[in-house]
PDB file of N, CA and C in Angstrom:
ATOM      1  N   UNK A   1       8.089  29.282   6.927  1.00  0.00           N
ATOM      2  CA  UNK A   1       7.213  28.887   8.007  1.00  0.00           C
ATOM      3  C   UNK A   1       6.645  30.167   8.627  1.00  0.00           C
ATOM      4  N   UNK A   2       5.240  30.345   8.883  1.00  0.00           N
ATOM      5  CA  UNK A   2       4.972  31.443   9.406  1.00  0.00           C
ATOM      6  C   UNK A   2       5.220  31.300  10.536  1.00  0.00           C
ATOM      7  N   UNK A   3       4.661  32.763  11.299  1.00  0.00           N
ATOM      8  CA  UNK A   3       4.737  33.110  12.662  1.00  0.00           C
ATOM      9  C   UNK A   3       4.053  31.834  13.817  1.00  0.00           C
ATOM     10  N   UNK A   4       2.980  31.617  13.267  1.00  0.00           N
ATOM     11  CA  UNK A   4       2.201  30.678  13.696  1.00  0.00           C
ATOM     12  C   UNK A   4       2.495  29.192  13.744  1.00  0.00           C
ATOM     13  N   UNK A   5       3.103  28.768  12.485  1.00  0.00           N
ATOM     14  CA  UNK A   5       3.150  27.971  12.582  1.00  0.00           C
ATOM     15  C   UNK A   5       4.542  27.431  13.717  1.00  0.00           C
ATOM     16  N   UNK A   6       5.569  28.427  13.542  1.00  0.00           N
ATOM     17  CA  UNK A   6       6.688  28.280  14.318  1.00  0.00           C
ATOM     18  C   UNK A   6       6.081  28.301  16.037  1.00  0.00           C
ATOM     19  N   UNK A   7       5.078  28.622  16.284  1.00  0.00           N
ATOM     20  CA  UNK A   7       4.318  28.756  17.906  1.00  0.00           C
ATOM     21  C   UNK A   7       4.154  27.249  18.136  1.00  0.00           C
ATOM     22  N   UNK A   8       3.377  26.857  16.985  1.00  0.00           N
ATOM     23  CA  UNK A   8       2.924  25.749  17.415  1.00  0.00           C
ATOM     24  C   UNK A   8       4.035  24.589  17.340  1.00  0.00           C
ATOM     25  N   UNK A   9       5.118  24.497  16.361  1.00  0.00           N
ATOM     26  CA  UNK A   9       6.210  23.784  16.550  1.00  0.00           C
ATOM     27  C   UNK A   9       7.391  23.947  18.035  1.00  0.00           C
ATOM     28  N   UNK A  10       7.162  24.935  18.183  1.00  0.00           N
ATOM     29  CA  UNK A  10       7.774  25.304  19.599  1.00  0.00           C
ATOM     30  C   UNK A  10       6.944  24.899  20.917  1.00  0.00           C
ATOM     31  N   UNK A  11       5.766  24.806  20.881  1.00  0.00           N
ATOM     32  CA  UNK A  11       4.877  24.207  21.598  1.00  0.00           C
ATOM     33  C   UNK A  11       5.009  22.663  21.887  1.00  0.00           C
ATOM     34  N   UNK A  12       5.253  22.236  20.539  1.00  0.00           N
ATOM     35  CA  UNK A  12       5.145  20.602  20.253  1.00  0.00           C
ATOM     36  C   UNK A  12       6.581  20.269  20.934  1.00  0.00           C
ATOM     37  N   UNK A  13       7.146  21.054  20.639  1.00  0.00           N
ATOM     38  CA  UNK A  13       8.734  20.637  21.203  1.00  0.00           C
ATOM     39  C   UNK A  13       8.463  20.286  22.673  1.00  0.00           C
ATOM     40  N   UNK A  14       8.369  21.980  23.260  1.00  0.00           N
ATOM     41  CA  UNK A  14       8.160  21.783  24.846  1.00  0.00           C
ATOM     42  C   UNK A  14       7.106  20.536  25.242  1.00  0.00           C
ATOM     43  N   UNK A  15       6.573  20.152  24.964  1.00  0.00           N
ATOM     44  CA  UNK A  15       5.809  18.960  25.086  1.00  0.00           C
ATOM     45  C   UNK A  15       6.347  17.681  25.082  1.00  0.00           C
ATOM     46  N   UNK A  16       6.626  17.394  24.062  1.00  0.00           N
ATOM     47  CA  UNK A  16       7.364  16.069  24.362  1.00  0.00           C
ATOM     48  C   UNK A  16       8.655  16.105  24.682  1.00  0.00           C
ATOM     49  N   UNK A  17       9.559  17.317  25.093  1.00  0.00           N
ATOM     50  CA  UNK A  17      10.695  17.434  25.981  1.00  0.00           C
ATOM     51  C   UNK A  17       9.903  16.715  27.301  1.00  0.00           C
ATOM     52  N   UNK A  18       8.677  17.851  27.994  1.00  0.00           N
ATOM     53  CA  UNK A  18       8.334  17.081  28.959  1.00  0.00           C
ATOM     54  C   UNK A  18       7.804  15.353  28.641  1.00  0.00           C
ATOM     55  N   UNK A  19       7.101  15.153  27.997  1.00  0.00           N
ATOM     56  CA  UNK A  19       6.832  13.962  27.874  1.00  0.00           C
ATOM     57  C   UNK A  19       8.075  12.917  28.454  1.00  0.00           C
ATOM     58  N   UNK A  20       9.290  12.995  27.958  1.00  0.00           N
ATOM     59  CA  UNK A  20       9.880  12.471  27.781  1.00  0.00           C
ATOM     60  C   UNK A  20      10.973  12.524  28.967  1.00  0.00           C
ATOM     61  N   UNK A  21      10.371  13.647  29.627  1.00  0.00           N
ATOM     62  CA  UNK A  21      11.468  13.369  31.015  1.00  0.00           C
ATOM     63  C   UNK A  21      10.633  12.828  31.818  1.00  0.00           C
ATOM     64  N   UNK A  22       9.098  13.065  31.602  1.00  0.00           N
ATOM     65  CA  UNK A  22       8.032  12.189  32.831  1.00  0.00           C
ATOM     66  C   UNK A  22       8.329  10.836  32.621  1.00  0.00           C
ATOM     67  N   UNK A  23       8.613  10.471  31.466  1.00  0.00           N
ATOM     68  CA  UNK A  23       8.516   8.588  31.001  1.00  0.00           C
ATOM     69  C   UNK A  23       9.564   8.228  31.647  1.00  0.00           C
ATOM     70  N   UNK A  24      11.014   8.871  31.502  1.00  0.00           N
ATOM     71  CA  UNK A  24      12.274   8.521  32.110  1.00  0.00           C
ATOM     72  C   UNK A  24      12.326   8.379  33.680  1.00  0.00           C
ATOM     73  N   UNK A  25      11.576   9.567  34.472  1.00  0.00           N
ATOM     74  CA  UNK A  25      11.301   9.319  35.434  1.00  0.00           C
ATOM     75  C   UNK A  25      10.628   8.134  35.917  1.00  0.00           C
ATOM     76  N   UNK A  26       9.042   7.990  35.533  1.00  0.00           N
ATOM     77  CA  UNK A  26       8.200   7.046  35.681  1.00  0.00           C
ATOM     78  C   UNK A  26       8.722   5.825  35.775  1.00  0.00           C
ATOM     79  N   UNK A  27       9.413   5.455  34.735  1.00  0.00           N
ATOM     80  CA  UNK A  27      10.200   4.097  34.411  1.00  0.00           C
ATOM     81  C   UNK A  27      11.343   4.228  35.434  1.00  0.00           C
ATOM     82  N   UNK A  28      11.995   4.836  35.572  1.00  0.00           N
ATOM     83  CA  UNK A  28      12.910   4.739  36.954  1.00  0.00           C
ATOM     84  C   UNK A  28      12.331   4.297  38.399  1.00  0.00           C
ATOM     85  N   UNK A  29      11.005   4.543  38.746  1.00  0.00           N
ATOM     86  CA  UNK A  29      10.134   4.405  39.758  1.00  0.00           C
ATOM     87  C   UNK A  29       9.517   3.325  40.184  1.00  0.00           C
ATOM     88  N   UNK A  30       9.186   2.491  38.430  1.00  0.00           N
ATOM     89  CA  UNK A  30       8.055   2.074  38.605  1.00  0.00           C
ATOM     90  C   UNK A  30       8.913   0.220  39.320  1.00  0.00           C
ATOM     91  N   UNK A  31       8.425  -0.392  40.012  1.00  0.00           N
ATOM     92  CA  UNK A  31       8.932  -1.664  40.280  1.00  0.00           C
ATOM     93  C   UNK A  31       8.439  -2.852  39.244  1.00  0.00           C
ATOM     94  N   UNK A  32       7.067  -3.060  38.589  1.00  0.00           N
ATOM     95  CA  UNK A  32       6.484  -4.192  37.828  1.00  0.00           C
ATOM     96  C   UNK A  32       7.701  -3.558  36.462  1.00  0.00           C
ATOM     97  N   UNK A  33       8.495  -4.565  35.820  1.00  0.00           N
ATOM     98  CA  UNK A  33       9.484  -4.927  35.098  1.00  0.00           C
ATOM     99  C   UNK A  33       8.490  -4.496  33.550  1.00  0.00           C
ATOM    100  N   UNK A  34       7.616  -5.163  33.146  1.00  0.00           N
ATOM    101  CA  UNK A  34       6.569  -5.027  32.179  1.00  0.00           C
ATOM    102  C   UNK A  34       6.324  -3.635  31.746  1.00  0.00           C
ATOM    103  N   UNK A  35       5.666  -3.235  32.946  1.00  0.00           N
ATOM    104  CA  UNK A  35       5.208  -1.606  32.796  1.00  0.00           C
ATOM    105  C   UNK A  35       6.668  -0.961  32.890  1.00  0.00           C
ATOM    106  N   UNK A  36       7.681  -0.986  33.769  1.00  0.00           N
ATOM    107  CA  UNK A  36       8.770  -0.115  33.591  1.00  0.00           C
ATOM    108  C   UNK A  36       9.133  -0.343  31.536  1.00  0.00           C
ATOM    109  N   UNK A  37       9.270  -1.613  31.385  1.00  0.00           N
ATOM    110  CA  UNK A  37      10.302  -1.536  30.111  1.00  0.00           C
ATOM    111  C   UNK A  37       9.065  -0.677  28.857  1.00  0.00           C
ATOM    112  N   UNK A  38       7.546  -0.830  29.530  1.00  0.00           N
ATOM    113  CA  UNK A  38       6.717  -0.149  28.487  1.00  0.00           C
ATOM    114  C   UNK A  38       6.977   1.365  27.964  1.00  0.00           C
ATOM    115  N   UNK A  39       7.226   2.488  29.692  1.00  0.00           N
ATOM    116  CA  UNK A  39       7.187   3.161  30.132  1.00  0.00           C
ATOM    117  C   UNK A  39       8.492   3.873  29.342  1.00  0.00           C
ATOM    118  N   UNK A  40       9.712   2.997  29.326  1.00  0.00           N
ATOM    119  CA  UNK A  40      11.054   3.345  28.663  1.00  0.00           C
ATOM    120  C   UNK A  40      10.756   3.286  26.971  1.00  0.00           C
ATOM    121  N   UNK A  41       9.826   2.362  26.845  1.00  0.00           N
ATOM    122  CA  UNK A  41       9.346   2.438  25.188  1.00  0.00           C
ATOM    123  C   UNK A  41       9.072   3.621  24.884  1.00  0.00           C
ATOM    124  N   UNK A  42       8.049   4.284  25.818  1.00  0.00           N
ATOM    125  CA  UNK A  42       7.199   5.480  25.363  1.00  0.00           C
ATOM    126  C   UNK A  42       8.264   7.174  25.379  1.00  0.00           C
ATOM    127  N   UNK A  43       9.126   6.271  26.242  1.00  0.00           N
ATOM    128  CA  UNK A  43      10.262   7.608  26.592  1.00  0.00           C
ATOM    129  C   UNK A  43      11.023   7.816  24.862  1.00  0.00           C
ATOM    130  N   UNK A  44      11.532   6.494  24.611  1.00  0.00           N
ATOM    131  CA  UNK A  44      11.766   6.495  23.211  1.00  0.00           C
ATOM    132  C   UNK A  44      11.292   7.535  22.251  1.00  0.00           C
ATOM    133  N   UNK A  45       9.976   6.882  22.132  1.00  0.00           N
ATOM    134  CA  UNK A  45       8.919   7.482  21.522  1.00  0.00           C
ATOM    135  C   UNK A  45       8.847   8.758  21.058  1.00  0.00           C
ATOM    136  N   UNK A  46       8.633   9.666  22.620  1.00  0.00           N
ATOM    137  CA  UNK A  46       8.706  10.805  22.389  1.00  0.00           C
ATOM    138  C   UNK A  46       9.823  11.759  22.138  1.00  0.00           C
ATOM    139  N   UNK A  47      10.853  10.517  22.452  1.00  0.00           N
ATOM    140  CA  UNK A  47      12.522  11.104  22.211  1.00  0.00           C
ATOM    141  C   UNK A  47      12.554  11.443  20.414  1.00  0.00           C
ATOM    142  N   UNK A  48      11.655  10.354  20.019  1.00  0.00           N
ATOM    143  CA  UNK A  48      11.750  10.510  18.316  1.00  0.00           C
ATOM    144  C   UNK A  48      10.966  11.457  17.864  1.00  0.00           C
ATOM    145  N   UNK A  49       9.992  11.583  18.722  1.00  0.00           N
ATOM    146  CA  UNK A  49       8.984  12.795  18.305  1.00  0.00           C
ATOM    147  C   UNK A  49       9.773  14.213  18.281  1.00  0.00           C
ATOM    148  N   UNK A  50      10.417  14.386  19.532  1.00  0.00           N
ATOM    149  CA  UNK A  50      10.875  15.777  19.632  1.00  0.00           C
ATOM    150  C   UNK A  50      12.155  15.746  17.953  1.00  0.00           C
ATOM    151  N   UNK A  51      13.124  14.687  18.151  1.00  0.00           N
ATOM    152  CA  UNK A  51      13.724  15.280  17.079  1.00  0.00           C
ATOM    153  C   UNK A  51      13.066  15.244  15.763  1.00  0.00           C
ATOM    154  N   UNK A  52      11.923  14.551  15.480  1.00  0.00           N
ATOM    155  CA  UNK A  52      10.964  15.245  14.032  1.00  0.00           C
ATOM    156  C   UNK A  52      10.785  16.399  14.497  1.00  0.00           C
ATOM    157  N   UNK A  53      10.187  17.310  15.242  1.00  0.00           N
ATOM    158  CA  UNK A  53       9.723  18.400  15.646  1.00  0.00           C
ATOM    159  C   UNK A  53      11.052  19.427  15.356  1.00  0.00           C
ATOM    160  N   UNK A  54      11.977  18.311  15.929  1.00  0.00           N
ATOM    161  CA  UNK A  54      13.285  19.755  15.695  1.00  0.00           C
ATOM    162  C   UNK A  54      13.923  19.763  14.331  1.00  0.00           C
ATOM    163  N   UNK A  55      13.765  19.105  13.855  1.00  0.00           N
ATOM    164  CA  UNK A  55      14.210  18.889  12.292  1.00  0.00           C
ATOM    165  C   UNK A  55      12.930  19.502  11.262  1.00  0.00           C
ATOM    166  N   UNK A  56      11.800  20.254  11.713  1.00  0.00           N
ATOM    167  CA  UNK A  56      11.455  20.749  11.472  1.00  0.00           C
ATOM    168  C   UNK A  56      11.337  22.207  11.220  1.00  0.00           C
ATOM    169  N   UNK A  57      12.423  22.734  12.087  1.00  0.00           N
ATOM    170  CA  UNK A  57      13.386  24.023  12.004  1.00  0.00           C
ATOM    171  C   UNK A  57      14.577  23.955  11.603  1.00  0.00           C
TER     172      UNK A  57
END
Protein backbone atom coordinates (compact mmCIF):
# COMPACT_ATOMS: atom_id res chain seq x y z
CA UNK A 1 0.00 0.00 0.00
CA UNK A 2 1.54 3.25 -0.75
CA UNK A 3 2.12 6.30 1.20
CA UNK A 4 -0.96 7.73 -0.18
CA UNK A 5 -2.99 5.41 -0.24
CA UNK A 6 -2.49 4.62 3.60
CA UNK A 7 -3.56 8.78 4.07
CA UNK A 8 -6.51 8.23 2.59
CA UNK A 9 -7.44 4.93 4.50
CA UNK A 10 -6.59 6.69 7.70
CA UNK A 11 -8.77 9.50 6.71
CA UNK A 12 -11.71 7.12 5.94
CA UNK A 13 -11.23 5.63 9.31
CA UNK A 14 -11.33 8.98 11.22
CA UNK A 15 -14.51 9.59 9.47
CA UNK A 16 -16.70 7.13 10.11
CA UNK A 17 -15.22 6.74 13.75
CA UNK A 18 -16.88 10.18 13.82
CA UNK A 19 -19.79 9.22 11.87
CA UNK A 20 -20.55 6.79 14.11
CA UNK A 21 -20.33 8.45 17.42
CA UNK A 22 -22.64 11.42 15.90
CA UNK A 23 -25.39 8.56 14.98
CA UNK A 24 -25.03 7.05 18.58
CA UNK A 25 -25.43 10.30 19.98
CA UNK A 26 -28.25 11.56 17.67
CA UNK A 27 -30.25 8.41 18.30
CA UNK A 28 -29.84 8.81 22.03
CA UNK A 29 -31.52 12.38 21.67
CA UNK A 30 -33.78 12.00 19.26
CA UNK A 31 -37.59 11.36 20.88
CA UNK A 32 -39.73 10.21 17.35
CA UNK A 33 -39.04 6.19 17.89
CA UNK A 34 -38.87 5.83 13.78
CA UNK A 35 -36.11 8.29 13.24
CA UNK A 36 -34.24 7.22 16.54
CA UNK A 37 -34.26 3.31 15.46
CA UNK A 38 -33.21 4.81 11.71
CA UNK A 39 -30.49 6.85 13.23
CA UNK A 40 -29.12 3.52 15.27
CA UNK A 41 -29.31 1.76 11.72
CA UNK A 42 -26.94 4.25 10.27
CA UNK A 43 -24.69 4.01 13.49
CA UNK A 44 -24.46 0.29 12.45
CA UNK A 45 -23.61 1.16 9.22
CA UNK A 46 -20.79 3.07 9.72
CA UNK A 47 -19.70 0.73 12.55
CA UNK A 48 -19.29 -1.79 9.46
CA UNK A 49 -17.69 0.67 7.39
CA UNK A 50 -14.91 1.51 9.79
CA UNK A 51 -14.07 -2.21 10.34
CA UNK A 52 -13.77 -2.73 6.28
CA UNK A 53 -11.53 0.28 6.45
CA UNK A 54 -9.57 -1.37 9.27
CA UNK A 55 -9.21 -4.67 7.79
CA UNK A 56 -7.78 -2.93 5.21
CA UNK A 57 -4.48 -2.58 7.14
Amino acid sequence: MTGKELLYVEDALGHEKFMKECSKKTSAQIKDVNLSNYIAELEKVHGDLYSKFLNLL
